[in-house]
N, C-alpha and C. Protein backbone atom coordinates (compact mmCIF):
# COMPACT_ATOMS: atom_id res chain seq x y z
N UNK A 1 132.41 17.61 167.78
CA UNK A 1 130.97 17.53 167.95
C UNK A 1 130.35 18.77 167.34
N UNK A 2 129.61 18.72 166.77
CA UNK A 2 129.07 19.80 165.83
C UNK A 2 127.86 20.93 166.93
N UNK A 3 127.65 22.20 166.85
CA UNK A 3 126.93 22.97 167.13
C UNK A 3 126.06 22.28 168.07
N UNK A 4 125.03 21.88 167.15
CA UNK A 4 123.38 21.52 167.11
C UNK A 4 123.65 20.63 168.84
N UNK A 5 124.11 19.52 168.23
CA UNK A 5 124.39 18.55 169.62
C UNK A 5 124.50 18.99 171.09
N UNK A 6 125.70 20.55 170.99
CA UNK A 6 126.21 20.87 172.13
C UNK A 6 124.87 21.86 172.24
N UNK A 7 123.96 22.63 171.38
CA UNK A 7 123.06 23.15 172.27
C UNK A 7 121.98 22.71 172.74
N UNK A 8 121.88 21.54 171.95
CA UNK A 8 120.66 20.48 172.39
C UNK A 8 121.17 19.84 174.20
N UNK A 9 122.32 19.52 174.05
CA UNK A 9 122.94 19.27 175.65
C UNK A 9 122.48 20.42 176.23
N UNK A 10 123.13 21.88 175.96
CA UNK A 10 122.71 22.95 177.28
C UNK A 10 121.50 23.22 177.27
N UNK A 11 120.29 22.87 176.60
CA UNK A 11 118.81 22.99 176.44
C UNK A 11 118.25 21.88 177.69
N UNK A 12 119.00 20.61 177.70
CA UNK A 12 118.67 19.73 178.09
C UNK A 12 119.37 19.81 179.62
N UNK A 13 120.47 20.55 180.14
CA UNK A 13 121.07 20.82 180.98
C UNK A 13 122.42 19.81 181.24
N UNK A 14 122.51 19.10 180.00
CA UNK A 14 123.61 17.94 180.16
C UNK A 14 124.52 17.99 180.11
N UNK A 15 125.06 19.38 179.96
CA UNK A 15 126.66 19.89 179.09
C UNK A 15 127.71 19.60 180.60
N UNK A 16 128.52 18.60 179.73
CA UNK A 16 129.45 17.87 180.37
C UNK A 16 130.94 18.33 179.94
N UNK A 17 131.57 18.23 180.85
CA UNK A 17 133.09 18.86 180.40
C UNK A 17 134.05 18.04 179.39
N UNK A 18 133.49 16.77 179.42
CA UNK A 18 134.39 16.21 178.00
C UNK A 18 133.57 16.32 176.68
N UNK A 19 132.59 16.80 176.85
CA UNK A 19 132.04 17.47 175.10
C UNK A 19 133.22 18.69 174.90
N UNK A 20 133.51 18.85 173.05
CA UNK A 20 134.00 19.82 173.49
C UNK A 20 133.56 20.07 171.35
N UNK A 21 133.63 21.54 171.35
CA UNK A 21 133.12 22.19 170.16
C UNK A 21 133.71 23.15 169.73
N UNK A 22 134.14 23.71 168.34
CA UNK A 22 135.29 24.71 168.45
C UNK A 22 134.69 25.18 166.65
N UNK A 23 134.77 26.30 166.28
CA UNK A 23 134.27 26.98 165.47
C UNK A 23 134.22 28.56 165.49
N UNK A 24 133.50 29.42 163.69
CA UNK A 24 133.30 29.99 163.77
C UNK A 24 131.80 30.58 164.04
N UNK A 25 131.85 31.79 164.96
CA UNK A 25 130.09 32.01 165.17
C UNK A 25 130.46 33.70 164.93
N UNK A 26 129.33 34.24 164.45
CA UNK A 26 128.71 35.77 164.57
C UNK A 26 128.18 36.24 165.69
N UNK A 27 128.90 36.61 166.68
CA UNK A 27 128.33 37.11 167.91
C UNK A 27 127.70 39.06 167.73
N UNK A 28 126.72 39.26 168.46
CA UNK A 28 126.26 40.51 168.63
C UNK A 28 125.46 40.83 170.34
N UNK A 29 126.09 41.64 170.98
CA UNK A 29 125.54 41.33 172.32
C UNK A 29 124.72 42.55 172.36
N UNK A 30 123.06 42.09 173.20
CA UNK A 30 121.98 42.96 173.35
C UNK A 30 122.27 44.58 173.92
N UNK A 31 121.50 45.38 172.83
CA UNK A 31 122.19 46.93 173.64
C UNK A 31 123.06 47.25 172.33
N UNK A 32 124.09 46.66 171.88
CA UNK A 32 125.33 47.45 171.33
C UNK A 32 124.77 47.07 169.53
N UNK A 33 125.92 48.06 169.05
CA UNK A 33 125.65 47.87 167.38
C UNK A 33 126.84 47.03 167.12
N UNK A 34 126.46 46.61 165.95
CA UNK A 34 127.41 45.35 165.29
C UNK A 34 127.58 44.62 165.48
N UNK A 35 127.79 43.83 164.78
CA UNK A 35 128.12 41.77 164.49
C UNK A 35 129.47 41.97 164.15
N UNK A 36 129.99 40.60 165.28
CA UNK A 36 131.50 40.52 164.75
C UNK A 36 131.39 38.57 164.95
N UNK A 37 132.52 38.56 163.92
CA UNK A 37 133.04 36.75 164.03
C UNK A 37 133.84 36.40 164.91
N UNK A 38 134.05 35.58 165.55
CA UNK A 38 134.79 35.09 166.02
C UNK A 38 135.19 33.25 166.46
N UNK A 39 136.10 33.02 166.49
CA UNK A 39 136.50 31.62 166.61
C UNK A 39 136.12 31.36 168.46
N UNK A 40 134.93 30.51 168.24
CA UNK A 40 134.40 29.50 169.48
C UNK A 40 135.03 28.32 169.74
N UNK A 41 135.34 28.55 170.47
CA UNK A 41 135.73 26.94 171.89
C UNK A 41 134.67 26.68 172.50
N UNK A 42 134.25 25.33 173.02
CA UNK A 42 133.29 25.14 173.77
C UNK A 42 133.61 24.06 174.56
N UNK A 43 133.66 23.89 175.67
CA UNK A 43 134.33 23.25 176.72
C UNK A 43 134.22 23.57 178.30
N UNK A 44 134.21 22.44 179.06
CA UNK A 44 134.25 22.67 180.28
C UNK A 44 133.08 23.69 181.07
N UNK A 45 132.33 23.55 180.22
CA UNK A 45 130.75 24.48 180.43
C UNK A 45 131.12 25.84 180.19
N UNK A 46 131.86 26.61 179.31
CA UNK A 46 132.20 28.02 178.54
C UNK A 46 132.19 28.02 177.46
N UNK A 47 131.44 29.18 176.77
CA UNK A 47 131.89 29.49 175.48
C UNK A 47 132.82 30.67 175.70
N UNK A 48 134.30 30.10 174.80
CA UNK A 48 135.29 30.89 174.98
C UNK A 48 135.93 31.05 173.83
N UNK A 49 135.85 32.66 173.35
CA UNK A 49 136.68 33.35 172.55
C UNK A 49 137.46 34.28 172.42
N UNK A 50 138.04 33.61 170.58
CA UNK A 50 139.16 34.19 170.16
C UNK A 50 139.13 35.39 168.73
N UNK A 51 140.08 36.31 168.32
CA UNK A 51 139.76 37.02 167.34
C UNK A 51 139.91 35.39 165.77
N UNK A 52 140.69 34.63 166.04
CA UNK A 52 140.64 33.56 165.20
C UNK A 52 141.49 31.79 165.48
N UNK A 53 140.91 31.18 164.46
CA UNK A 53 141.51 29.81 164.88
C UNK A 53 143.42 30.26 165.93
N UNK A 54 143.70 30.86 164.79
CA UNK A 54 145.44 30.80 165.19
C UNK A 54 145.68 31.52 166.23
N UNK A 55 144.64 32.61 166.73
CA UNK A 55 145.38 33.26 168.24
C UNK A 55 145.03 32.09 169.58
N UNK A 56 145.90 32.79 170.26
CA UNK A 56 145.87 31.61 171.72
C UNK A 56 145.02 32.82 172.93
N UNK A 57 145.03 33.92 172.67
CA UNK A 57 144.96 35.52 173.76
C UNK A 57 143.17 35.18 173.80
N UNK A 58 142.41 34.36 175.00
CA UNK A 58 141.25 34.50 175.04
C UNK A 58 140.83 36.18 175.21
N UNK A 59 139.60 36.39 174.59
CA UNK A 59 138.87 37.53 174.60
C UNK A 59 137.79 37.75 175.54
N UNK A 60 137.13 36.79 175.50
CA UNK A 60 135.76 36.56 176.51
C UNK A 60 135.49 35.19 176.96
N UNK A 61 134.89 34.43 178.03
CA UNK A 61 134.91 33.51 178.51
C UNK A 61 133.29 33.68 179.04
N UNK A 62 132.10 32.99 178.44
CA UNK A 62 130.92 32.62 178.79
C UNK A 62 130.77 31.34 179.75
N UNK A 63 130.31 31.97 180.97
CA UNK A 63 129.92 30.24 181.61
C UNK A 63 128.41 30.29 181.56
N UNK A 64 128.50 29.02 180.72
CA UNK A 64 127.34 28.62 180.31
C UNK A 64 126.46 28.52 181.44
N UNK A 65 126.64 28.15 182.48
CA UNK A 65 125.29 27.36 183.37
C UNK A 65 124.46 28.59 183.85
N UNK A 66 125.23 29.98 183.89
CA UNK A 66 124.76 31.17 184.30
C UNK A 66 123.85 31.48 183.28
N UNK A 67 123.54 30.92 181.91
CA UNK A 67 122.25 31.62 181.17
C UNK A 67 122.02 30.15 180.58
N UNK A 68 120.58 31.03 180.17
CA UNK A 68 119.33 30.52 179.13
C UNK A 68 119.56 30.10 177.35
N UNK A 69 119.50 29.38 177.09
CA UNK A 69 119.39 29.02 175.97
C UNK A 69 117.86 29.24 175.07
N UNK A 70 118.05 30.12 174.08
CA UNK A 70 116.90 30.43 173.34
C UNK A 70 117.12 30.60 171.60
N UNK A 71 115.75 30.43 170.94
CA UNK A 71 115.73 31.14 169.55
C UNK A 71 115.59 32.40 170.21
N UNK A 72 116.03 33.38 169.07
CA UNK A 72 115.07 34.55 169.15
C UNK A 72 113.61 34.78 168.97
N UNK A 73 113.15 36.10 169.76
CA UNK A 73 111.76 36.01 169.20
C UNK A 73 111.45 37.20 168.80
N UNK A 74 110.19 37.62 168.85
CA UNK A 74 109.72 38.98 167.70
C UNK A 74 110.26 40.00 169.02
N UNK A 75 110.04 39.87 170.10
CA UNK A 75 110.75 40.86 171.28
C UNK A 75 112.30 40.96 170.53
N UNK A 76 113.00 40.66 170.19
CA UNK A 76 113.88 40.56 169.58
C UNK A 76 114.38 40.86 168.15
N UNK A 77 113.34 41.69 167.48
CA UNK A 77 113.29 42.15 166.11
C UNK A 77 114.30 43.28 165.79
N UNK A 78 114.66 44.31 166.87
CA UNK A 78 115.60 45.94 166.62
C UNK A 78 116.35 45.16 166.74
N UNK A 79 116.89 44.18 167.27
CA UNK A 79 118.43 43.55 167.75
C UNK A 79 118.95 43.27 166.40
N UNK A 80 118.14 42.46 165.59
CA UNK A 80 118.11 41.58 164.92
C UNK A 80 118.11 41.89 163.19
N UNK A 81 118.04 43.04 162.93
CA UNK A 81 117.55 43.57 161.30
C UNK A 81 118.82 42.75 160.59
N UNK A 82 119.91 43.04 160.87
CA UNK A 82 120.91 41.78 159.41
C UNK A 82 120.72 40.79 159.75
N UNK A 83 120.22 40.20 160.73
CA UNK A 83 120.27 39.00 161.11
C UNK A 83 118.96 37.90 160.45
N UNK A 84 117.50 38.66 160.40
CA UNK A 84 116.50 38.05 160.80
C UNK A 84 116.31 37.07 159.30
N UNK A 85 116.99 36.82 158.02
CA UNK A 85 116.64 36.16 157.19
C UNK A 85 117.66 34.85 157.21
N UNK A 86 118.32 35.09 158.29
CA UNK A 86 119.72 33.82 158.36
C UNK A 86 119.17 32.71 159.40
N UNK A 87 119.05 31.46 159.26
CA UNK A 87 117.79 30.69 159.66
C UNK A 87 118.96 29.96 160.99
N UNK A 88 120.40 30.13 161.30
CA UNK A 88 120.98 29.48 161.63
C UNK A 88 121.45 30.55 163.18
N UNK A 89 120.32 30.64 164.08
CA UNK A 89 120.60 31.76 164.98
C UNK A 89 120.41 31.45 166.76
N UNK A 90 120.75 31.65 167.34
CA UNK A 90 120.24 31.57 168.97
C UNK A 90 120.59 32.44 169.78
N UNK A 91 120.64 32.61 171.02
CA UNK A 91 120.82 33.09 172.16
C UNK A 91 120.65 32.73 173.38
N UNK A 92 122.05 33.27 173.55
CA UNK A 92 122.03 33.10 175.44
C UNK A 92 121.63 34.49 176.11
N UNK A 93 120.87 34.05 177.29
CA UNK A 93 120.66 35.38 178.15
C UNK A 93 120.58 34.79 179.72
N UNK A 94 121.03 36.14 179.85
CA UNK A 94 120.50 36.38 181.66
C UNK A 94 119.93 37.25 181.99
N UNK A 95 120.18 37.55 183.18
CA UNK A 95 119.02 38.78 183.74
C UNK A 95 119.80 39.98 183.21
N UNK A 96 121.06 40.40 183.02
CA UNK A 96 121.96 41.20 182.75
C UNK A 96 122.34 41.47 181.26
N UNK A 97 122.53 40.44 180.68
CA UNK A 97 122.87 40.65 179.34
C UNK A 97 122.50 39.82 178.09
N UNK A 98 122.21 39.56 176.77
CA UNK A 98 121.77 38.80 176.19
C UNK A 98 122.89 38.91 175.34
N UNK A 99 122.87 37.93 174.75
CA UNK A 99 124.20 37.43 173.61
C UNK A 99 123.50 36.88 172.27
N UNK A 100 123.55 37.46 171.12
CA UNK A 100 122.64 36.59 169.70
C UNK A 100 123.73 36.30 168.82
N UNK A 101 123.58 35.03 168.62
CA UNK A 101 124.61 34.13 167.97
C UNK A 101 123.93 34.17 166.21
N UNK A 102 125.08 33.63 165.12
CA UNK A 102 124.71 33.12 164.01
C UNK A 102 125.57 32.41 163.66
N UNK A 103 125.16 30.59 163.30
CA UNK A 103 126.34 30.05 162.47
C UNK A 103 126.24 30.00 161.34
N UNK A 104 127.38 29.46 160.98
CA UNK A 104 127.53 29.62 159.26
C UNK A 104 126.62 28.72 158.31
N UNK A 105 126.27 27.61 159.17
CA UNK A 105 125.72 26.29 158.37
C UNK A 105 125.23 25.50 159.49
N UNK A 106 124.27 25.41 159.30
CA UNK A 106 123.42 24.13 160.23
C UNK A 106 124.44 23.14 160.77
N UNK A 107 125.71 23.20 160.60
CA UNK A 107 126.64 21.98 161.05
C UNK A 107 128.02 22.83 161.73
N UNK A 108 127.90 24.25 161.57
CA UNK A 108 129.20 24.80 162.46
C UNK A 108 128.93 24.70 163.70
């Protein structure tokens, strides 16, 4: 199931445990410097990653139902300077931490 679908589900609050989505995304979390890639799983209401397709050693485990699904917005401009001309972007947040995503192609 491609990207778009699975965030249109958690927008919609529908994200069900037999969807499941697996790819690469550009993660950068609010506060810190740098963008790094990494290989996404999406399943069972988590986004869960890896340094790539071939490792099995999860790194981080997002449960989704605990945040917000968003574009970015202009509050969001210092976060954002390599980011802001790449049209393929979102974020999750909570009260605690924000997470800004980039995929590769309107279809990762």
């Amino acid at each position: 199931q491609n990207l778009g679908k699975v965030l249109l589900s958690l927008e919609d609050k529908q994200f069900s445990s037999d969807r499941e989505f697996s790819g690469y995304l550009i993660r950068k979390v609010g506060g810190k410097a740098g963008w790094k890639r990494f290989w996404l799983t999406v399943g069972n209401k988590y986004f869960n990653f890896y340094k790539s397709h071939e490792d099995s050693q999860l790194i981080q485990s997002i449960p989704l139902p605990e945040f917000e699904l968003s574009l970015p917005d202009r509050g969001d401009a210092d976060e954002l300077d390599f980011a802001q001309r790449l049209p393929y972007m979102f974020k999750l947040f909570s009260k605690s931490v924000v997470y800004y995503f980039i995929t590769e192609n309107r279809y990762s």
